[in-house]
N, C-alpha and C. Protein backbone atom coordinates (compact mmCIF):
# COMPACT_ATOMS: atom_id res chain seq x y z
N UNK A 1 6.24 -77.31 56.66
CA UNK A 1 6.27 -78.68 57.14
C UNK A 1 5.98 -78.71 58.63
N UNK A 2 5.41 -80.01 59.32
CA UNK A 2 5.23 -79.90 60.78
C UNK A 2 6.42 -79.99 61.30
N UNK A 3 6.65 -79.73 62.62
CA UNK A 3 8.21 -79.61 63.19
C UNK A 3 8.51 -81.05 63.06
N UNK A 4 10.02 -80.68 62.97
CA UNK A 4 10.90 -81.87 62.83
C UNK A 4 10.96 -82.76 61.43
N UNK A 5 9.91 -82.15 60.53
CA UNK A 5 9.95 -82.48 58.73
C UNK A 5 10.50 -81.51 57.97
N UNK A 6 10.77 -81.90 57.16
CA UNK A 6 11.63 -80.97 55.89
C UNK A 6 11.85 -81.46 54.83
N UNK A 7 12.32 -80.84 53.85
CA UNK A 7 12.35 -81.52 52.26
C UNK A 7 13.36 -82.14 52.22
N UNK A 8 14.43 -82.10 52.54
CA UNK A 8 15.50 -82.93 52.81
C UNK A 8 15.12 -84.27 53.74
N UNK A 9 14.32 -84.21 54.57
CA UNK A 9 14.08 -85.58 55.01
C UNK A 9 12.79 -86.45 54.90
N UNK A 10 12.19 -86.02 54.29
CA UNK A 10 10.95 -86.45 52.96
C UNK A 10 11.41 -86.60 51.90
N UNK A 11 12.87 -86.38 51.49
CA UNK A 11 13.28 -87.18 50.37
C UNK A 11 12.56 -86.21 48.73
N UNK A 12 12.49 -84.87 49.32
CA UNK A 12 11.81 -83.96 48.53
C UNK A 12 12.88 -83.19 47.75
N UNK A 13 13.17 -83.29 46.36
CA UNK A 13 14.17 -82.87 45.60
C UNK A 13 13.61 -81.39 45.10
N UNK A 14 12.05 -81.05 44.43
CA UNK A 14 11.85 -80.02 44.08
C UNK A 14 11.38 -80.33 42.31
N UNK A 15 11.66 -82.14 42.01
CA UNK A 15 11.04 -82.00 40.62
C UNK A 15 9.97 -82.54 40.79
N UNK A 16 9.43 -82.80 41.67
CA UNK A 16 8.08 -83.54 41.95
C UNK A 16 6.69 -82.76 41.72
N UNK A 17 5.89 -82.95 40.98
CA UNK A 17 4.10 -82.83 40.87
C UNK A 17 3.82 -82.91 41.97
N UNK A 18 2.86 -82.32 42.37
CA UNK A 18 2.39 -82.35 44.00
C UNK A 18 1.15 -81.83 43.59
N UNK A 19 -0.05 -82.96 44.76
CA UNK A 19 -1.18 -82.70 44.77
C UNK A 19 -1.75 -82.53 46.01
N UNK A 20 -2.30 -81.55 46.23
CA UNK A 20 -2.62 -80.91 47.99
C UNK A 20 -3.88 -81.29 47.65
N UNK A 21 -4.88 -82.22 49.01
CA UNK A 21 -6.36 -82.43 49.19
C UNK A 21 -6.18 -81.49 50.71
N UNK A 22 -7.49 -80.91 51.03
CA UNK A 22 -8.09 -80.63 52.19
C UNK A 22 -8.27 -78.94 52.19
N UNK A 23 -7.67 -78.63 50.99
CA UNK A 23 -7.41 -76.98 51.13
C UNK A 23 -8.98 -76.50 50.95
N UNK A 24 -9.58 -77.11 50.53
CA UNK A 24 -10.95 -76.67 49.56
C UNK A 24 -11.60 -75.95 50.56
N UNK A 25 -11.87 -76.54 52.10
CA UNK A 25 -12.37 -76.07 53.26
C UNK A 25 -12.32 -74.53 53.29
N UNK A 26 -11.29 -73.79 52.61
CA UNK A 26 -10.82 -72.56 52.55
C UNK A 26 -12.03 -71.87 51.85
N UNK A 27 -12.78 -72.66 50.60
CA UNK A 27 -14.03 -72.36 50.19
C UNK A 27 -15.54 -71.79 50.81
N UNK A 28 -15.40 -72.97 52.32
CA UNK A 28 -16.31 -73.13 52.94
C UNK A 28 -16.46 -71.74 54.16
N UNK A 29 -15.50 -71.32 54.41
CA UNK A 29 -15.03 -69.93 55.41
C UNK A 29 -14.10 -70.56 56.31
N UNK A 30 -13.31 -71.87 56.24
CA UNK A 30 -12.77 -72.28 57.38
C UNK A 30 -11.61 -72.53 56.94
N UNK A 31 -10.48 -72.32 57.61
CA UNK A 31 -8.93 -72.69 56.98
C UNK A 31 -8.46 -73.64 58.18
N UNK A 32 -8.36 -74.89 56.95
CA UNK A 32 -7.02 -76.27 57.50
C UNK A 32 -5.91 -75.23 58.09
N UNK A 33 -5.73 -76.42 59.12
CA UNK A 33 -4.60 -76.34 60.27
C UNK A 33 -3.50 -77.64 59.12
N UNK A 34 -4.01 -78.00 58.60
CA UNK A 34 -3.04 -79.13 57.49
C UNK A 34 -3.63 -79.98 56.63
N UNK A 35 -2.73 -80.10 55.43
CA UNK A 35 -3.60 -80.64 54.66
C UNK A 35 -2.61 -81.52 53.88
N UNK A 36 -3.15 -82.72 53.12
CA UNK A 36 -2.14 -83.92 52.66
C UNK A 36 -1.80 -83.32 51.74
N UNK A 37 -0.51 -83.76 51.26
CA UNK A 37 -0.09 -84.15 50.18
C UNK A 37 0.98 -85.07 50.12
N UNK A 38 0.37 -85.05 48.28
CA UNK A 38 1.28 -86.47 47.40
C UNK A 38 2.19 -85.94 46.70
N UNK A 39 3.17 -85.92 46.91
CA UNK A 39 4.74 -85.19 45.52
C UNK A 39 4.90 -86.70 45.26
N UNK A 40 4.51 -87.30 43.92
CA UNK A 40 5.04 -88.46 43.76
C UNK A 40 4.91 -89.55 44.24
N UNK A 41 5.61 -90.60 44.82
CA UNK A 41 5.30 -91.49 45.69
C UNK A 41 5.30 -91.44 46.73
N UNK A 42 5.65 -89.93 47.52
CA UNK A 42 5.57 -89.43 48.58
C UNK A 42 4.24 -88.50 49.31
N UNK A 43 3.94 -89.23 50.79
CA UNK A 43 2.83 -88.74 51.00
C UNK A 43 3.41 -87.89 52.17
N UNK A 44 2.92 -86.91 52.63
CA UNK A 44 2.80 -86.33 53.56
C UNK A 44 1.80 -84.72 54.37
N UNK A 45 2.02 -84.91 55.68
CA UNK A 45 0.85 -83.75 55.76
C UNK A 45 1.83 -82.58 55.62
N UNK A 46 1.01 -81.53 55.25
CA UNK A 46 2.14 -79.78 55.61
C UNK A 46 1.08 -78.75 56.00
N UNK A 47 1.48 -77.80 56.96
CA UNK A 47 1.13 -76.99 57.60
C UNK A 47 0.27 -75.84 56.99
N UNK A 48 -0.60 -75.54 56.50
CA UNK A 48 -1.13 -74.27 56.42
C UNK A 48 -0.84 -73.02 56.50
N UNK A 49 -0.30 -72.19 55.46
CA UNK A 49 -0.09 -71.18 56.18
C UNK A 49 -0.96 -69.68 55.29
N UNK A 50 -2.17 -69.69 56.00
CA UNK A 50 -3.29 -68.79 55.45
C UNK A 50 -3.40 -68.15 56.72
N UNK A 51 -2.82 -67.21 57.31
CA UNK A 51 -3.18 -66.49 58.65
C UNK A 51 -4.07 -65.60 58.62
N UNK A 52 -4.82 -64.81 57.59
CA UNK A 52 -5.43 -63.53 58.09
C UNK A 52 -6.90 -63.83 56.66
N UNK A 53 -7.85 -63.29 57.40
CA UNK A 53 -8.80 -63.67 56.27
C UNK A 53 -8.44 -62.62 54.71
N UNK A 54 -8.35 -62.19 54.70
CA UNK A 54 -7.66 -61.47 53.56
C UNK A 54 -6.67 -62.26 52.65
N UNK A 55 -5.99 -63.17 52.97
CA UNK A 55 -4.48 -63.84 52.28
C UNK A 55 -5.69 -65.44 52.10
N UNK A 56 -7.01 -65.94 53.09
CA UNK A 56 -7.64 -66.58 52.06
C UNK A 56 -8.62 -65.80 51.20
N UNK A 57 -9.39 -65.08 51.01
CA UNK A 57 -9.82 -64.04 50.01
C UNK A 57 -8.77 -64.49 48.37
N UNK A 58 -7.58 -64.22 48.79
CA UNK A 58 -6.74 -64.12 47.75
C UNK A 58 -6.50 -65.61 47.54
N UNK A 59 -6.34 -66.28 48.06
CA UNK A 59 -6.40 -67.98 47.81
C UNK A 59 -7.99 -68.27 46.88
N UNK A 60 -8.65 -67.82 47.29
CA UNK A 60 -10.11 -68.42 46.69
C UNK A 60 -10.52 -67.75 45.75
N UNK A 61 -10.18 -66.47 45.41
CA UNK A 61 -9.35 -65.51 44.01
C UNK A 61 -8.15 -66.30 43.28
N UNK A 62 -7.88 -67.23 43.18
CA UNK A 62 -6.69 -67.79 42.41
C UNK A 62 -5.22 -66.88 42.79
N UNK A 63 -5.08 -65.95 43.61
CA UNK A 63 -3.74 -65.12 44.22
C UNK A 63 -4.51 -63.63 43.80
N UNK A 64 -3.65 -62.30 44.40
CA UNK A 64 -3.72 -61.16 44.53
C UNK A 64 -4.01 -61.05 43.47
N UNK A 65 -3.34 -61.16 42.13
CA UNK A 65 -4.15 -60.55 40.72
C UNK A 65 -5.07 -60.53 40.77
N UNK A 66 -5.77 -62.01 40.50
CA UNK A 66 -7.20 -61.90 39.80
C UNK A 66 -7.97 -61.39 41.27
N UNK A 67 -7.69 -61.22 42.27
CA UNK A 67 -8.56 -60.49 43.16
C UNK A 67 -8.52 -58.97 43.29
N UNK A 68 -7.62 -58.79 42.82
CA UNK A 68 -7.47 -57.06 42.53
C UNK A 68 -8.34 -56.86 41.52
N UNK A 69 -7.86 -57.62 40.67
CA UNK A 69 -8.80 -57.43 39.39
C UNK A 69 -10.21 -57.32 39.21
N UNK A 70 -10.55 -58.51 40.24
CA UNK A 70 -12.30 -58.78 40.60
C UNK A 70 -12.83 -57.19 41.22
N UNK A 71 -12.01 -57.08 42.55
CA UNK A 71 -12.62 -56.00 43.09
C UNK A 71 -12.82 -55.09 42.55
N UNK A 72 -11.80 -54.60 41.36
CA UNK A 72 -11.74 -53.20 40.50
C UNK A 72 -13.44 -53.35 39.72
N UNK A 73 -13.63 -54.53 39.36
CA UNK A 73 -14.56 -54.59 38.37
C UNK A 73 -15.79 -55.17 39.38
N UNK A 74 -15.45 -54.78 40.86
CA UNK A 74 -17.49 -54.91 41.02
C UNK A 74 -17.60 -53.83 41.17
């Protein structure tokens, strides 16, 4: 969350659907500094946290599995 937000004061319980827009950029070679989301009737921005090009590699691999997996098999 950006400073001074939190799930407790976004009214964020933890049963909420949540839909993140802006991550896609991660596709493009460039990683959001933040990106929206909707949990419900709740909107808000949250922080990014993709620090090293390697951890997006594994984002744009669907997580470490299927990128382990990929690499084994090129």
């Amino acid at each position: 969350f950006p400073e001074g937000e939190t799930a407790e004061s976004l009214g964020l319980t933890g049963e909420e659907t949540f839909t993140v827009t802006g991550i896609t950029e991660l596709n493009d070679g460039t990683t959001p500094r933040t990106v929206k989301v909707k949990a419900d009737d709740i909107e808000f921005d949250a922080v990014v946290r993709i620090d090293t090009p390697g951890e997006a590699n594994y984002y744009r691999n669907g997580g470490i599995m299927p990128y382990v997996l990929r690499s084994l098999l090129d």
